[in-house]
Protein backbone atom coordinates (compact mmCIF):
# COMPACT_ATOMS: atom_id res chain seq x y z
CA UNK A 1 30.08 -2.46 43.26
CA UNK A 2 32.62 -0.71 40.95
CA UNK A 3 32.50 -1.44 36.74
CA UNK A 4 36.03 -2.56 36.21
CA UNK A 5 36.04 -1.05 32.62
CA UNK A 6 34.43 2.26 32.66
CA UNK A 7 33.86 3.75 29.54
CA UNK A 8 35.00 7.80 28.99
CA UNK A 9 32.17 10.26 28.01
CA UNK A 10 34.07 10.45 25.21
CA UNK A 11 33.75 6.62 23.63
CA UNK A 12 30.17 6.77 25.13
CA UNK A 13 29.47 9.86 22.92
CA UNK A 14 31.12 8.18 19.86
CA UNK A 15 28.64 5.09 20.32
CA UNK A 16 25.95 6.95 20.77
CA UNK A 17 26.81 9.11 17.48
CA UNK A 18 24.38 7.01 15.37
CA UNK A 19 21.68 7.55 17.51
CA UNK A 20 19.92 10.19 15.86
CA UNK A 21 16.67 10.19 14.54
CA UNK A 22 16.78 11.13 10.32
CA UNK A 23 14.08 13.69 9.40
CA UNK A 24 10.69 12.08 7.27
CA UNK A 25 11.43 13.25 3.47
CA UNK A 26 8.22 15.14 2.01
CA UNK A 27 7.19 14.86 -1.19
CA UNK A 28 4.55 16.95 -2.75
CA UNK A 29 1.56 15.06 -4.70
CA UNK A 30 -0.26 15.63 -8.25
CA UNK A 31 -3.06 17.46 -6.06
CA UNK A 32 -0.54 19.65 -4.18
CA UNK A 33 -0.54 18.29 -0.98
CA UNK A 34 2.40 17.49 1.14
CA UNK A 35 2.81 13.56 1.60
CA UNK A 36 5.80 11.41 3.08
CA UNK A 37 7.89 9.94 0.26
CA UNK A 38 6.51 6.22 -0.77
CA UNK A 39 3.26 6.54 0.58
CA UNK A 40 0.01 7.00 -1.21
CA UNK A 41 -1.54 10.70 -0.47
CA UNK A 42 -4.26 11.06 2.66
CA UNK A 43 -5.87 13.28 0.71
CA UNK A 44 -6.43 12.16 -2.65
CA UNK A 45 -5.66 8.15 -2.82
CA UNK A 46 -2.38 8.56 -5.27
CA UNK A 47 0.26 6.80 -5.71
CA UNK A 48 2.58 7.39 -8.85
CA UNK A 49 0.07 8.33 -10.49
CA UNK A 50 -2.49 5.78 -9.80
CA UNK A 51 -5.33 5.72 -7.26
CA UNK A 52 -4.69 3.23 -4.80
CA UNK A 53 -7.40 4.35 -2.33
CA UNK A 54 -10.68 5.40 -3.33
CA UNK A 55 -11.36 7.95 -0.51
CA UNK A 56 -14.88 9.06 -1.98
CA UNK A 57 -16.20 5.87 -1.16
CA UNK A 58 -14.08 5.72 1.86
CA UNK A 59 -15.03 9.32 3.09
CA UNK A 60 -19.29 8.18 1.93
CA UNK A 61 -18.26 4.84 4.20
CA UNK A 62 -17.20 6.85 7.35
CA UNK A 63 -20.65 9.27 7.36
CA UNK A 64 -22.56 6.54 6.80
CA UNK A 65 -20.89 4.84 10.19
CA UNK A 66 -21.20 7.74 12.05
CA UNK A 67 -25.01 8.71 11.10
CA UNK A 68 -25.63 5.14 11.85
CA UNK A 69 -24.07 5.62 15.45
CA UNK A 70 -25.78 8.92 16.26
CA UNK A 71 -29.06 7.04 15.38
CA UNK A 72 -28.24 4.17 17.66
CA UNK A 73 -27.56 6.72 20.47
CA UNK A 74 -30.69 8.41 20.02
C-alpha cells in the first residue's frame, strides 16, 4: 500500500518544529533554595511570602508514621 500524498522531510520537520519541550524556570526562595516558579518551596512551605505548608508538623507527621511502622514490624 503506497500513501498517495507523502509528505517531504522537510514539511514533516516544519510540523514537528513546535515539538520541543521548554525548560522549567527556577526561581530562588526567601530561604535560598532553588524552587520552580509558582510553586510553594519543598523546603520551607513559602509561597510569596506566606507559609502555605507547615512542614514542621509535616516532617514530626512522617517520623511519627515511620516509628509507628518499624514498631509494627517488630
Amino acid at each position: 500500500m503506497v500513501v498517495r500524498m507523502r509528505h517531504t522531510r522537510a514539511h514533516t520537520a516544519n510540523r514537528r518544529s513546535h515539538h520541543a519541550l521548554a525548560e522549567q524556570s527556577l526561581a530562588k526562595c526567601e530561604c535560598g533554595a532553588v524552587r520552580v516558579s509558582h510553586r510553594a518551596c519543598a523546603t520551607c512551605g513559602r509561597y510569596k511570602g506566606r507559609v502555605i505548608v507547615d512542614m514542621a508538623a509535616k516532617a514530626n507527621k512522617k517520623a511519627a508514621k515511620a516509628g509507628s511502622k518499624s514498631e509494627a514490624k517488630k
